[in-house]
C-alpha atoms as a PDB file:
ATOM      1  CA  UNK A   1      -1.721  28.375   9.927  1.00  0.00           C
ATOM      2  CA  UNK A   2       0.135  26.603   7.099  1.00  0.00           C
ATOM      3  CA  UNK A   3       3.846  26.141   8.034  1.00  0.00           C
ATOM      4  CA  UNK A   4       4.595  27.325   4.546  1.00  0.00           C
ATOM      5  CA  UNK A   5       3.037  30.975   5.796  1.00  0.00           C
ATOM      6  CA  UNK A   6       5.403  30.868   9.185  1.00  0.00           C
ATOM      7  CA  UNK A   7       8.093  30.252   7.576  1.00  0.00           C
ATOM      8  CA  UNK A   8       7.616  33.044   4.705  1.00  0.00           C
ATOM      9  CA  UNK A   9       6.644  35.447   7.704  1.00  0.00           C
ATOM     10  CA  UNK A  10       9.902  34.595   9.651  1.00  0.00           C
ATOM     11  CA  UNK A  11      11.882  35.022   6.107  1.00  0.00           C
ATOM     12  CA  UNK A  12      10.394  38.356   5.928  1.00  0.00           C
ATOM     13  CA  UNK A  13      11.181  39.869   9.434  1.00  0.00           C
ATOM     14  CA  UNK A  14      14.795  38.035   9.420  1.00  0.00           C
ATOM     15  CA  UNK A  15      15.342  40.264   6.131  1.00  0.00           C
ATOM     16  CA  UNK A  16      14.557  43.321   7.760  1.00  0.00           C
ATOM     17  CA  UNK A  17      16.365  42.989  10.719  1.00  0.00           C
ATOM     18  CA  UNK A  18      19.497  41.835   8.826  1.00  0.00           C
ATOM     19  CA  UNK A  19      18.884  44.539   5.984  1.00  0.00           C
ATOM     20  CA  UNK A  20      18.900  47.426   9.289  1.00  0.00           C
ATOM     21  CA  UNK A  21      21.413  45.805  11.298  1.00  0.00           C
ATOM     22  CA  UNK A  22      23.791  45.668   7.866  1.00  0.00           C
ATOM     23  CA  UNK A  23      22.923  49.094   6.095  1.00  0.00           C
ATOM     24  CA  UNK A  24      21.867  51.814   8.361  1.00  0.00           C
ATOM     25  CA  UNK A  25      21.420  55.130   6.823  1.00  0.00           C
ATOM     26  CA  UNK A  26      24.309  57.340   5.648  1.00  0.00           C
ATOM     27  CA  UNK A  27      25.000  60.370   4.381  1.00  0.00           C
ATOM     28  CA  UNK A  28      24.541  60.597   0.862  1.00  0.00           C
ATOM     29  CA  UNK A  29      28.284  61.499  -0.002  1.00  0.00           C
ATOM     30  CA  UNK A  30      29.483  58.447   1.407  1.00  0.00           C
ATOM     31  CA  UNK A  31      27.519  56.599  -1.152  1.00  0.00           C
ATOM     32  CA  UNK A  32      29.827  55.152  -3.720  1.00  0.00           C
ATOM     33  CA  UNK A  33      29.838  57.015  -7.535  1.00  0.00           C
ATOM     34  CA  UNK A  34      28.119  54.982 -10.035  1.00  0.00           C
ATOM     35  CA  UNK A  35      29.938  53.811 -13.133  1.00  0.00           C
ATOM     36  CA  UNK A  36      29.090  52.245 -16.815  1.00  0.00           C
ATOM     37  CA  UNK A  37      30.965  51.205 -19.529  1.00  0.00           C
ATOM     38  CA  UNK A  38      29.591  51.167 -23.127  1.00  0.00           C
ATOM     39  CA  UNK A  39      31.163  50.152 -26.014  1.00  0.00           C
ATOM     40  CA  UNK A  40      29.697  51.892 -28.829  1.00  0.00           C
ATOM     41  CA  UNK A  41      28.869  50.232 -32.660  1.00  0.00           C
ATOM     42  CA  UNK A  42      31.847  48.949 -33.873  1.00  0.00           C
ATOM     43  CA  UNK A  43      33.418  47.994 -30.437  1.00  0.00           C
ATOM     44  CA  UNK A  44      36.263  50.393 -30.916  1.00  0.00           C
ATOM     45  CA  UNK A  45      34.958  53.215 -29.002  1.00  0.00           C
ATOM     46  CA  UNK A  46      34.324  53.142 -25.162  1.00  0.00           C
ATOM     47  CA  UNK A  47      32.561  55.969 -22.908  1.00  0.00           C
ATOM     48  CA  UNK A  48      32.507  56.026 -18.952  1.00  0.00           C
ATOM     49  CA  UNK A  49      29.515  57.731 -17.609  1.00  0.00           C
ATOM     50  CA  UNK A  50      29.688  58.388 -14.221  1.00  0.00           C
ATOM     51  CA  UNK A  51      26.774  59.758 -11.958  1.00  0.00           C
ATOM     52  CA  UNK A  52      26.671  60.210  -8.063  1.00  0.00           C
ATOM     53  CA  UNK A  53      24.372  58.417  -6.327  1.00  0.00           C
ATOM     54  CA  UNK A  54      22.202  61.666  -4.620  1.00  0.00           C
ATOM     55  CA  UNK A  55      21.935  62.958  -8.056  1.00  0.00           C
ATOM     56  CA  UNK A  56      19.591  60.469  -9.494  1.00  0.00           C
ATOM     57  CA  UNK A  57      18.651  57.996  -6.406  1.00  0.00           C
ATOM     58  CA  UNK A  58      15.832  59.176  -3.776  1.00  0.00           C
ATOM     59  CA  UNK A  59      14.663  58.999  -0.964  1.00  0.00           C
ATOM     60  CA  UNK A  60      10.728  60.480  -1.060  1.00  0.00           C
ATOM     61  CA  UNK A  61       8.630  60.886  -3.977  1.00  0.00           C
ATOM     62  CA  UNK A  62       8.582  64.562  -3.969  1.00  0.00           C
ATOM     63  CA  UNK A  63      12.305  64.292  -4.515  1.00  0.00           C
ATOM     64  CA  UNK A  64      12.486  62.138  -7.220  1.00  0.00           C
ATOM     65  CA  UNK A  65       9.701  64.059  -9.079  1.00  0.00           C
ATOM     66  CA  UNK A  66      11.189  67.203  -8.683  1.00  0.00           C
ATOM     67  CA  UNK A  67      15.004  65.553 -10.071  1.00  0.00           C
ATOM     68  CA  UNK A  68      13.217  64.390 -13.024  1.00  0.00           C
ATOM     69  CA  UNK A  69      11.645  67.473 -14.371  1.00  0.00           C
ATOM     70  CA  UNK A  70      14.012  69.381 -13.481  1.00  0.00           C
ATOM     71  CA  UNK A  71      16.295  67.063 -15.613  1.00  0.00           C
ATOM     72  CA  UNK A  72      13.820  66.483 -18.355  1.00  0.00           C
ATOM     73  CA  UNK A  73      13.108  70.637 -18.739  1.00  0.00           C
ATOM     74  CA  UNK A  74      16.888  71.060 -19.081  1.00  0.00           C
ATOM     75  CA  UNK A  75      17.258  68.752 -21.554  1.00  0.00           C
ATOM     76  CA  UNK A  76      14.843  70.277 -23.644  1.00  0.00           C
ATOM     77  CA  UNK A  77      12.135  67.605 -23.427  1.00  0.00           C
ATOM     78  CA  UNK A  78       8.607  68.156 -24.363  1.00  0.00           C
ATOM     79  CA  UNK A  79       6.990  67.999 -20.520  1.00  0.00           C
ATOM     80  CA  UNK A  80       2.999  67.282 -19.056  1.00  0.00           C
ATOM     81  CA  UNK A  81       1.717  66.194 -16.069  1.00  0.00           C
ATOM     82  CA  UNK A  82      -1.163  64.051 -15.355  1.00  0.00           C
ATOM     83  CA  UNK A  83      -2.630  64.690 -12.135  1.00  0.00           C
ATOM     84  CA  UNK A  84      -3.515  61.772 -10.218  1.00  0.00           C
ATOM     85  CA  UNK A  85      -7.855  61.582  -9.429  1.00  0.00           C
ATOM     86  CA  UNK A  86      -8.277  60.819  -5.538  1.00  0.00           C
ATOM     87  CA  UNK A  87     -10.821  58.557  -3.919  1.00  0.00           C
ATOM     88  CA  UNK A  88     -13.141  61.768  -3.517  1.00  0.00           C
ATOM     89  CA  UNK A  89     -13.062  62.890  -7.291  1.00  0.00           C
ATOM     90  CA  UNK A  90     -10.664  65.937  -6.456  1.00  0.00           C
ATOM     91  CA  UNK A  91      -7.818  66.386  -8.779  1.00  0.00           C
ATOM     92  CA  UNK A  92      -5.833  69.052  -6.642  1.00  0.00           C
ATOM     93  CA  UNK A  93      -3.738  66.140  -5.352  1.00  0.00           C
ATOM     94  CA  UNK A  94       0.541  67.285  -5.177  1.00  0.00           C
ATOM     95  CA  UNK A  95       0.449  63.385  -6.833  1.00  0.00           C
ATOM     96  CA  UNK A  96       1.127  63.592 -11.032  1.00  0.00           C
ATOM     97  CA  UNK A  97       2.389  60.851 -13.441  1.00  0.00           C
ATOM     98  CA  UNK A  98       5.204  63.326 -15.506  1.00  0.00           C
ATOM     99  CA  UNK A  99       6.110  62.725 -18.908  1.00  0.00           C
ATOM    100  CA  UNK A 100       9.205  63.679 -20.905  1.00  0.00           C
ATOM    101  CA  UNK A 101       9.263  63.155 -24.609  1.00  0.00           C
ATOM    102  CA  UNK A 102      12.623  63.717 -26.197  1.00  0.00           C
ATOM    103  CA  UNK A 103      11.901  63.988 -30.074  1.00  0.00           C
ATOM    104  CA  UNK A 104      14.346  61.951 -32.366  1.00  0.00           C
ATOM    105  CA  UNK A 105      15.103  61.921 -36.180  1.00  0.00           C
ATOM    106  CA  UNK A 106      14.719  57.769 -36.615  1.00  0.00           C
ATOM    107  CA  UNK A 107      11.695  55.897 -36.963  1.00  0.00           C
ATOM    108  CA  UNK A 108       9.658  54.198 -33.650  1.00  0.00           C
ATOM    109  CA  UNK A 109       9.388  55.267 -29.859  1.00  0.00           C
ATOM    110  CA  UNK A 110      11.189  53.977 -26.884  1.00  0.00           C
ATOM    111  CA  UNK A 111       8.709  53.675 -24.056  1.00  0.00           C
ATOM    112  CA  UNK A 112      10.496  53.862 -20.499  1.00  0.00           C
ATOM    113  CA  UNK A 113       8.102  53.883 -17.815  1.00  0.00           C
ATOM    114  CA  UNK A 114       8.547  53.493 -13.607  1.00  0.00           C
ATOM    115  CA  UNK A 115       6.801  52.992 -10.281  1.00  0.00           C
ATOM    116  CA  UNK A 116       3.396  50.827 -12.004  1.00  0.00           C
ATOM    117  CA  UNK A 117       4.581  48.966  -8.689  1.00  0.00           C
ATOM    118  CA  UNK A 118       5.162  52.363  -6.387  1.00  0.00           C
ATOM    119  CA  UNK A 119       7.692  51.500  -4.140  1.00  0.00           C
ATOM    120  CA  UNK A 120       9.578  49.862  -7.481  1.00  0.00           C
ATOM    121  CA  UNK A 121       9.742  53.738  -9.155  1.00  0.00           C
ATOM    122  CA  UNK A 122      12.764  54.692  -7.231  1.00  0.00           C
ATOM    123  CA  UNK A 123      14.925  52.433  -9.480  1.00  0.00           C
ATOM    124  CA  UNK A 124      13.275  53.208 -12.038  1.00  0.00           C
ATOM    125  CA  UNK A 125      13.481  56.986 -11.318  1.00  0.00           C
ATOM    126  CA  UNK A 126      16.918  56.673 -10.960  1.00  0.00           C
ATOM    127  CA  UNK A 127      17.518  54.869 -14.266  1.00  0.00           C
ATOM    128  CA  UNK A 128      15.008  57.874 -15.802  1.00  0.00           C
ATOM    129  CA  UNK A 129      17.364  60.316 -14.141  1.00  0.00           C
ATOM    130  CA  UNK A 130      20.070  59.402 -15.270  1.00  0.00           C
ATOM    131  CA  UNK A 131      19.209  59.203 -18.835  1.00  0.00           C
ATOM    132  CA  UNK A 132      18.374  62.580 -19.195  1.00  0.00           C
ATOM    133  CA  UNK A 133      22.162  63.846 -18.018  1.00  0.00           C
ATOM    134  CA  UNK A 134      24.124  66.128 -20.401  1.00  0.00           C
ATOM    135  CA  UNK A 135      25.686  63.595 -23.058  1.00  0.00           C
ATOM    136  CA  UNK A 136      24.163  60.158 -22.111  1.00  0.00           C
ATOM    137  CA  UNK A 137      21.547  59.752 -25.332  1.00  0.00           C
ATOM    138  CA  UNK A 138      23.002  60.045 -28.778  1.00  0.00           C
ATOM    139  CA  UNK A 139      21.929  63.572 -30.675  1.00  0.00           C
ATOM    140  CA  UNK A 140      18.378  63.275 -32.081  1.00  0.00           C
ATOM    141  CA  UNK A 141      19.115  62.641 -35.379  1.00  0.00           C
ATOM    142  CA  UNK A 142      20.522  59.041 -34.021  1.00  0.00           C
ATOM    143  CA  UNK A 143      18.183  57.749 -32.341  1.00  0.00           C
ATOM    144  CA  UNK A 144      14.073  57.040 -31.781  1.00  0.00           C
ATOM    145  CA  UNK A 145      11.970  59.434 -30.278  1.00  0.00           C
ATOM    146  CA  UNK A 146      12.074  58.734 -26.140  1.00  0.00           C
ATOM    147  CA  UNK A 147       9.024  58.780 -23.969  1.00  0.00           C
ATOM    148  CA  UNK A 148      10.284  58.819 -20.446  1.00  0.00           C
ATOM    149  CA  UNK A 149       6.839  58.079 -18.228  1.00  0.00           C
ATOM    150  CA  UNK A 150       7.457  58.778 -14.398  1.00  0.00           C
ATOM    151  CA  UNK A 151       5.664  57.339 -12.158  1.00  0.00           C
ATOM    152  CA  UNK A 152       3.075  55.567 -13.518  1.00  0.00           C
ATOM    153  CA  UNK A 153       1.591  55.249  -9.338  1.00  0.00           C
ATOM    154  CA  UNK A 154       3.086  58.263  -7.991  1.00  0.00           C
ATOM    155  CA  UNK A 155       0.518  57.493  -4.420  1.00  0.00           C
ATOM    156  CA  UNK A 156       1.918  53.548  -4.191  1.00  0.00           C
ATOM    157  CA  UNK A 157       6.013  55.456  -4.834  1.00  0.00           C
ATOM    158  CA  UNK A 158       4.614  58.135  -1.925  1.00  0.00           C
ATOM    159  CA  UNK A 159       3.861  55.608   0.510  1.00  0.00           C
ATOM    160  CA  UNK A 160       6.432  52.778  -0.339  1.00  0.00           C
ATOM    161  CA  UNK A 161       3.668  50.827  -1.124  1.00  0.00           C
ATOM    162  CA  UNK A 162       2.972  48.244  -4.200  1.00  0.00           C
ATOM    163  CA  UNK A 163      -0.463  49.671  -4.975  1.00  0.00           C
ATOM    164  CA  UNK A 164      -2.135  52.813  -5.876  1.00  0.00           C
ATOM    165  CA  UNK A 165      -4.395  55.156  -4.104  1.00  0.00           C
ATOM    166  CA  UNK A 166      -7.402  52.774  -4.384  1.00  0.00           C
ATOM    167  CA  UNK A 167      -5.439  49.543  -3.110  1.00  0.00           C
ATOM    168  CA  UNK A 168      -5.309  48.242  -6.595  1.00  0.00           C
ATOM    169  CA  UNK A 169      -2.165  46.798  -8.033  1.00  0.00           C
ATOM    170  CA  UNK A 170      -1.683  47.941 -11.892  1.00  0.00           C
ATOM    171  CA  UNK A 171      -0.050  44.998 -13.473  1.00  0.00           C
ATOM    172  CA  UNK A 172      -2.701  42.835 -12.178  1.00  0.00           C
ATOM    173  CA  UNK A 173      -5.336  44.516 -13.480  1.00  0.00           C
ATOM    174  CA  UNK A 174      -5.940  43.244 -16.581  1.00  0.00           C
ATOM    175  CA  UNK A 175      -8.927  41.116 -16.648  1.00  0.00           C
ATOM    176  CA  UNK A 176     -11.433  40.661 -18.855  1.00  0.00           C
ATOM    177  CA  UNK A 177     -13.758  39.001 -17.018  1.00  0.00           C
ATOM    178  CA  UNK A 178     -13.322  40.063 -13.301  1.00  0.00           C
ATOM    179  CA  UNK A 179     -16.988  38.888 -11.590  1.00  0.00           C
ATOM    180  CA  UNK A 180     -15.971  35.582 -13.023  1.00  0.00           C
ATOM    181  CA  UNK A 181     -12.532  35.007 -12.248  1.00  0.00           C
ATOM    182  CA  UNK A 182     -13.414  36.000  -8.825  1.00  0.00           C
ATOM    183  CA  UNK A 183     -16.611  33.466  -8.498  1.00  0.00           C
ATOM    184  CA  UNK A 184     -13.776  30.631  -9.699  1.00  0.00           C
ATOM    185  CA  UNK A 185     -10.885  32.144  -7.690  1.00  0.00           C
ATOM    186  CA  UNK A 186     -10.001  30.243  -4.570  1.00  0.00           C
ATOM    187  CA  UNK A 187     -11.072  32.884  -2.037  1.00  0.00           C
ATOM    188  CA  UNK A 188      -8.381  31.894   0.444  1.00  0.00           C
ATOM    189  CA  UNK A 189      -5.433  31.827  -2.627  1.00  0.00           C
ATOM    190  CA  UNK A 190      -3.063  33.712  -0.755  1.00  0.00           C
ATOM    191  CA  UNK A 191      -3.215  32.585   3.099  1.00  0.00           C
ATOM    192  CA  UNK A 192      -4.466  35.406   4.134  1.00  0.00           C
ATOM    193  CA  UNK A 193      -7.289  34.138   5.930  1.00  0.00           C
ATOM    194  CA  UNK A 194      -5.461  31.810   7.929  1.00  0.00           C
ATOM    195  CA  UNK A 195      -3.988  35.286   9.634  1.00  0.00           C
ATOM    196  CA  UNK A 196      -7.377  37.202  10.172  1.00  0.00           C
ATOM    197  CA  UNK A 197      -7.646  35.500  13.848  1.00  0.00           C
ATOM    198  CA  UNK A 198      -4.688  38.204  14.758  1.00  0.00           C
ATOM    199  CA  UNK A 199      -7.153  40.991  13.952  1.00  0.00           C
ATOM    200  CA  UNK A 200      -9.909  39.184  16.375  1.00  0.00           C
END
């Protein structure tokens, strides 16, 4: 095994231990409140939005889903959800990519999308969340229309895992050619054959 792989393994479980030893779980009111500062056009005006932690971070899928609709319907935002096809061709899967679009009087879209990487949609849940609170955007007639995507792998943000029901990362999945990128690829690119005798 390459001492380069060793030493990213030992990395790895050092960082766990220290991240459990450091932050062990606690009860969600003991989580500091979440401020921002924004200085508006002109720099003379200033707004603090503050949000509690447990009302826009969490901790399973199902809960963040359920915080965004429920966020996005109140708002008023035009709602669908995309259920997600499993490996047997059923589509009755609890799993759905959600989408709230937020009409707006100015020209373009803003595209805001989370959890292409699963485990990666909590923050980006959170920021989604957030958005959609009572008096954060500017009135429609200010700004773009918004399309809040959420969770663009809702199985990889289920199982705290980087890829999606069919073990395929998203943002790598992009090319043109695949049979022949493979047939050049280095079959061993990422180490992990030099850690298949632990399966043995």
């Amino acid at each position: 095994m390459k001492s380069s792989a060793v030493i990213a393994v030992m990395v790895a479980i050092a960082c766990y231990r220290v991240y459990h030893q450091f932050f062990p779980n606690v009860a969600c009111d003991a989580d500091p409140t979440i401020r921002l500062n924004i200085t508006l056009s002109g720099g003379t005006q200033e707004q603090l939005y503050a949000w509690e932690a447990c009302h826009v971070f969490s901790l399973e899928y199902d809960e963040a889903r359920s915080k965004f609709r429920k966020a996005a319907l109140k708002l008023g935002a035009q709602a669908a959800s995309i259920p997600v096809i499993m490996n047997d061709g059923s589509d009755d899967s609890p799993l759905t990519t959600d989408i709230a679009i937020l009409k707006g009087g100015l020209p373009g879209v803003l595209v805001h999308s989370s959890a292409i990487h699963g485990v990666e949609g909590y923050a980006g849940s959170a920021i989604q969340v957030a958005l959609l609170q009572e008096g954060v955007l500017p009135p429609p007639e200010q700004r773009p229309t918004i399309v809040l995507v959420h969770a663009i792998n809702p199985s990889g943000m289920k199982n705290y895992r980087r890829f999606n029901e069919n073990n395929v990362d998203l943002n790598r999945n992009a090319i043109v050619n695949f049979e022949e990128f493979l047939s050049q690829r280095d079959p061993n690119i990422a180490q992990y054959d030099d850690f298949r005798f632990l399966t043995a």
